[in-house]
Protein backbone atom coordinates (compact mmCIF):
# COMPACT_ATOMS: atom_id res chain seq x y z
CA UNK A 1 13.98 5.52 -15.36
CA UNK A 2 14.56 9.45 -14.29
CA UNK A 3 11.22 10.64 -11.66
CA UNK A 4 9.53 12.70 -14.85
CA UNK A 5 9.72 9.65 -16.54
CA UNK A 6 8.26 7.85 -14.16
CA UNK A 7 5.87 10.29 -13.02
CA UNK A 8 4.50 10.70 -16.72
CA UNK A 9 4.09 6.59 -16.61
CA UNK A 10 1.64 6.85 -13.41
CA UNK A 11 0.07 10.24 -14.65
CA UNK A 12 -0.77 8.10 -18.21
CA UNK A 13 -2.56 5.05 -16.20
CA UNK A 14 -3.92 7.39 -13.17
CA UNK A 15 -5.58 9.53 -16.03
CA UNK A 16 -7.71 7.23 -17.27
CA UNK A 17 -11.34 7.93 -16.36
CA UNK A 18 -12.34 4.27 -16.92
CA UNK A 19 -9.98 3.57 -13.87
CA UNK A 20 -11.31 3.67 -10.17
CA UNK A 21 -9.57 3.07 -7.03
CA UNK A 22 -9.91 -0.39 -5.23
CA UNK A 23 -9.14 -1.70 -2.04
CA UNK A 24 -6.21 -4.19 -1.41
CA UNK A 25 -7.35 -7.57 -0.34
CA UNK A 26 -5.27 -7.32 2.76
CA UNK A 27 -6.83 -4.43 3.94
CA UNK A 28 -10.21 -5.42 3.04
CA UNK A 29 -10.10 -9.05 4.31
CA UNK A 30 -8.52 -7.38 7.81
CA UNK A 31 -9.70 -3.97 8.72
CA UNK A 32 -11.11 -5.54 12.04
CA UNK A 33 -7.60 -4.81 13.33
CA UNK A 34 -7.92 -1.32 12.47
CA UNK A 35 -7.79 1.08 15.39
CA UNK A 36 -10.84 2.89 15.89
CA UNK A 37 -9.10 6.36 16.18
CA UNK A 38 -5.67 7.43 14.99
CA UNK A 39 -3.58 8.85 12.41
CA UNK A 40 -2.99 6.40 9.19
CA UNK A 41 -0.90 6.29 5.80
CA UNK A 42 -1.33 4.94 2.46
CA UNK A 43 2.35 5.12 0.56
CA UNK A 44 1.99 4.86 -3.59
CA UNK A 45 -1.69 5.38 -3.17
CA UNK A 46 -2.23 5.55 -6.58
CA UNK A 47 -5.85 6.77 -6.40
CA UNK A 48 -5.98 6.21 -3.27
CA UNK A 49 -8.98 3.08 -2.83
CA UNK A 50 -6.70 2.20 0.54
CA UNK A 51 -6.93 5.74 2.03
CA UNK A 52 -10.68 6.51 0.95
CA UNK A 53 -11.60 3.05 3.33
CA UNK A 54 -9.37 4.51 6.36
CA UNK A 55 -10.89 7.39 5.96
CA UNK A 56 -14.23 6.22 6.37
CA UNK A 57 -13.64 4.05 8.98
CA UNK A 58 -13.03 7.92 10.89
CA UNK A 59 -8.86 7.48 10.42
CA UNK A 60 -7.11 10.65 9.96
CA UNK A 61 -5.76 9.52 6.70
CA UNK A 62 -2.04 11.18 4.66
CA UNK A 63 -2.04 9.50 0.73
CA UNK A 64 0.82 10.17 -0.73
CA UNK A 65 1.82 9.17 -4.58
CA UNK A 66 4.25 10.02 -7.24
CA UNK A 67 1.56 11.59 -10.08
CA UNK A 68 0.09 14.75 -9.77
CA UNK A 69 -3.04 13.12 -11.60
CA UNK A 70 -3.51 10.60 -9.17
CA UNK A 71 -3.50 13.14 -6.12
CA UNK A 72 -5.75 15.34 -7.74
CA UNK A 73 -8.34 12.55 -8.44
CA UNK A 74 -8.20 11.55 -5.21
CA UNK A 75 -8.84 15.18 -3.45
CA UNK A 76 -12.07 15.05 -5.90
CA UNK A 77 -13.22 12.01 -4.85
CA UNK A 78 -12.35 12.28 -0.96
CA UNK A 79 -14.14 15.92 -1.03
CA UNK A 80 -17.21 14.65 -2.62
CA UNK A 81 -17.52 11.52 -0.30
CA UNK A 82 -17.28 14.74 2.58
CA UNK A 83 -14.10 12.91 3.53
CA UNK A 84 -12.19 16.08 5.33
CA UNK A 85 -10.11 13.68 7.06
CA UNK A 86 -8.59 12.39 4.00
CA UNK A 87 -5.04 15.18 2.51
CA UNK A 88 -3.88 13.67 -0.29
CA UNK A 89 -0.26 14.88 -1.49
CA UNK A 90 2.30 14.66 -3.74
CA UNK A 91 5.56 13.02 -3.06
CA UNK A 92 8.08 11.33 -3.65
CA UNK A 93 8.71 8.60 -1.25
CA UNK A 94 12.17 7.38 -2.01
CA UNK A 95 13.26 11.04 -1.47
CA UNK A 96 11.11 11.74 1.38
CA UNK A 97 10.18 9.06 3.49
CA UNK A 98 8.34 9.22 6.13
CA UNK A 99 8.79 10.16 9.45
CA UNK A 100 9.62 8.05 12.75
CA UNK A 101 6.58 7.17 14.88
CA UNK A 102 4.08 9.17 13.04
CA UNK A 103 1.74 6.91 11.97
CA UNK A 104 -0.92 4.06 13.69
CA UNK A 105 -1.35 2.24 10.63
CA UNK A 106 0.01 2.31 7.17
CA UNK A 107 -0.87 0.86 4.04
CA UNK A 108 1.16 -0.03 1.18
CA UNK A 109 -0.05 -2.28 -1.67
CA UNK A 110 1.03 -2.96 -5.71
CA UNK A 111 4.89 -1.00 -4.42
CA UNK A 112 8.17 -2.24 -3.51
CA UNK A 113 10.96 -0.55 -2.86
CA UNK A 114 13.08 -2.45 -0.68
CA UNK A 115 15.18 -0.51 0.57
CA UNK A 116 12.44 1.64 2.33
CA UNK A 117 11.07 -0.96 4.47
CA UNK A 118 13.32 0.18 7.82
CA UNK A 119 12.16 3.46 7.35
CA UNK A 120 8.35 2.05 6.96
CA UNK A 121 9.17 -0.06 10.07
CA UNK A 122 10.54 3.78 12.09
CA UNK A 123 7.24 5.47 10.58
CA UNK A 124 4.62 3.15 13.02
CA UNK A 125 4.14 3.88 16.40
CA UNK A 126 4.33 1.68 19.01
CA UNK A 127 1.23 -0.67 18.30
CA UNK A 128 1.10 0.63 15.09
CA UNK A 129 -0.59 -1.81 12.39
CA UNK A 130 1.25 -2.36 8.64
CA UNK A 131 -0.87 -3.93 5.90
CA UNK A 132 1.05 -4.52 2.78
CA UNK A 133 0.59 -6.56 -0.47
CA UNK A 134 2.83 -7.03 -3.24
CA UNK A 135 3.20 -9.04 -5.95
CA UNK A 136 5.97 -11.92 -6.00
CA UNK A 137 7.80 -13.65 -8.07
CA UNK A 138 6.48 -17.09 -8.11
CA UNK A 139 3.06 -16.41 -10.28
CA UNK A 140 0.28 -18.36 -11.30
CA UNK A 141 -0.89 -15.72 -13.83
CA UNK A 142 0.45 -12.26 -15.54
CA UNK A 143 -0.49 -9.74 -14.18
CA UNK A 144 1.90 -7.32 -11.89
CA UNK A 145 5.27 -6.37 -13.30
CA UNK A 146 7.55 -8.05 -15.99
CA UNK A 147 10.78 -6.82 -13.70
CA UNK A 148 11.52 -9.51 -11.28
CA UNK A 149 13.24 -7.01 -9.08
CA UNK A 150 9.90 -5.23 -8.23
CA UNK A 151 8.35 -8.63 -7.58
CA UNK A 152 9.06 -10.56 -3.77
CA UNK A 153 11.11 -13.51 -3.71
CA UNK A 154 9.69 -16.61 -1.74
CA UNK A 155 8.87 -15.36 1.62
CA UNK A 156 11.32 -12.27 1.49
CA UNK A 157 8.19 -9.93 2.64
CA UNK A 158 8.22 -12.21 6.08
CA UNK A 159 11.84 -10.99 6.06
CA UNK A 160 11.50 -7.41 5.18
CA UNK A 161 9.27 -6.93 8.25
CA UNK A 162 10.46 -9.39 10.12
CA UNK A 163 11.13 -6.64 12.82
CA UNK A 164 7.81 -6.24 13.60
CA UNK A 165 5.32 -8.85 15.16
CA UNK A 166 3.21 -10.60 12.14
CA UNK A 167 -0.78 -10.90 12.90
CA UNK A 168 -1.53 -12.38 9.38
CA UNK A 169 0.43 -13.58 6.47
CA UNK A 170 -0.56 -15.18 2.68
CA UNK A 171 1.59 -16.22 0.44
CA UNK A 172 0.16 -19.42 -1.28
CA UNK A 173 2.77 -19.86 -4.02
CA UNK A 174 1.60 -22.60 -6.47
CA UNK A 175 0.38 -24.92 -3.84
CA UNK A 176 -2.62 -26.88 -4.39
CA UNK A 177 -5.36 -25.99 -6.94
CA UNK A 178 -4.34 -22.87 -9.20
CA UNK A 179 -7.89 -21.86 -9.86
CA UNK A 180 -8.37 -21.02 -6.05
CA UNK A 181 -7.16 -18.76 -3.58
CA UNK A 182 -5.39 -15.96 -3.98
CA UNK A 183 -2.29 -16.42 -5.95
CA UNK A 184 0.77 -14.21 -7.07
CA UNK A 185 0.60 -12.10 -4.25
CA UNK A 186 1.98 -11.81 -0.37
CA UNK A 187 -0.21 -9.99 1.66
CA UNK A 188 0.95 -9.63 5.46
CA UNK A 189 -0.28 -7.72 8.90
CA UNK A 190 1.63 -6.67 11.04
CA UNK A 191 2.68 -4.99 14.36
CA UNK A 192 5.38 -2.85 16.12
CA UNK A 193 6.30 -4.09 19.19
């Protein structure tokens, strides 16, 4: 899929008004490990429901995404929450990545791209906090993508990371009841030494 083609994919969903950002579990269910000052990053931000919660919990908060649409909703909805600490921008991840040692905590949920995780890993300061959720392959229901390749194999986000020091992991496969819990999804925390 060429980047316009992908970019007019995200634009389509981002565009709907009946959409509204929301917050991934992982950061919801764990922002008592946030830092209470610093600089943070939500990557794919899609409208951004990650970087509007950093922000107010008084983060300096980057959101970057792939569709202009997305960005500009975001800017609307930061500047009318009085967010100023929120700059929302459009890029490109996979051709700019972000920097080394830039960032106390970032964010990434509903995105893989493997081959970025070093570079995630470069981007957190010492102490630095990742929270990321993805979907994996091993599902209870169907939502996420169809493409196993942008779906985690059994424990491969444990192995992605597995350079930093892990504060809290899910992954509850199809253990147990499948009408509990939270299922088709890894969620982890995470730490760089």
């Amino acid at each position: 899929m060429t980047r316009e083609t992908l970019q007019a994919k995200w634009d389509a969903r981002h565009g709907d008004p009946d959409k509204q950002p929301g917050v991934a579990e992982v950061l919801a269910w764990n922002r008592h490990l946030l830092p209470e000052t610093g600089r943070a990053l939500e990557l794919a931000c899609g409208l951004g429901g990650n970087a509007l919660l950093l922000a107010e919990q008084g983060l300096d908060v980057t959101a970057w995404d792939l569709s202009p649409v997305a960005i500009a909703r975001l800017r609307a909805m930061a500047e009318g929450r009085g967010l100023h600490n929120l700059s929302a921008e459009v890029r490109d991840i996979e051709q700019e990545p972000p920097p080394p040692e830039r960032f106390d905590v970032i964010v990434v949920s509903y995105y893989l791209d493997r081959a970025l995780a070093p570079r995630i890993i470069e981007a957190l300061r010492p102490g630095g906090l990742l929270f990321y959720q993805t979907f994996t392959r091993i599902a209870v229901g169907s939502e996420g993508p169809s493409n196993p390749d942008f779906r985690l194999g059994d424990n491969e986000l444990l192995q992605l990371f597995s350079g930093l020091k892990l504060r809290v992991y899910r992954e509850e496969n199809r253990l147990g009841d499948l009408a509990q819990g939270t299922r088709d999804l890894a969620m982890l925390v995470a730490e760089r030494p």
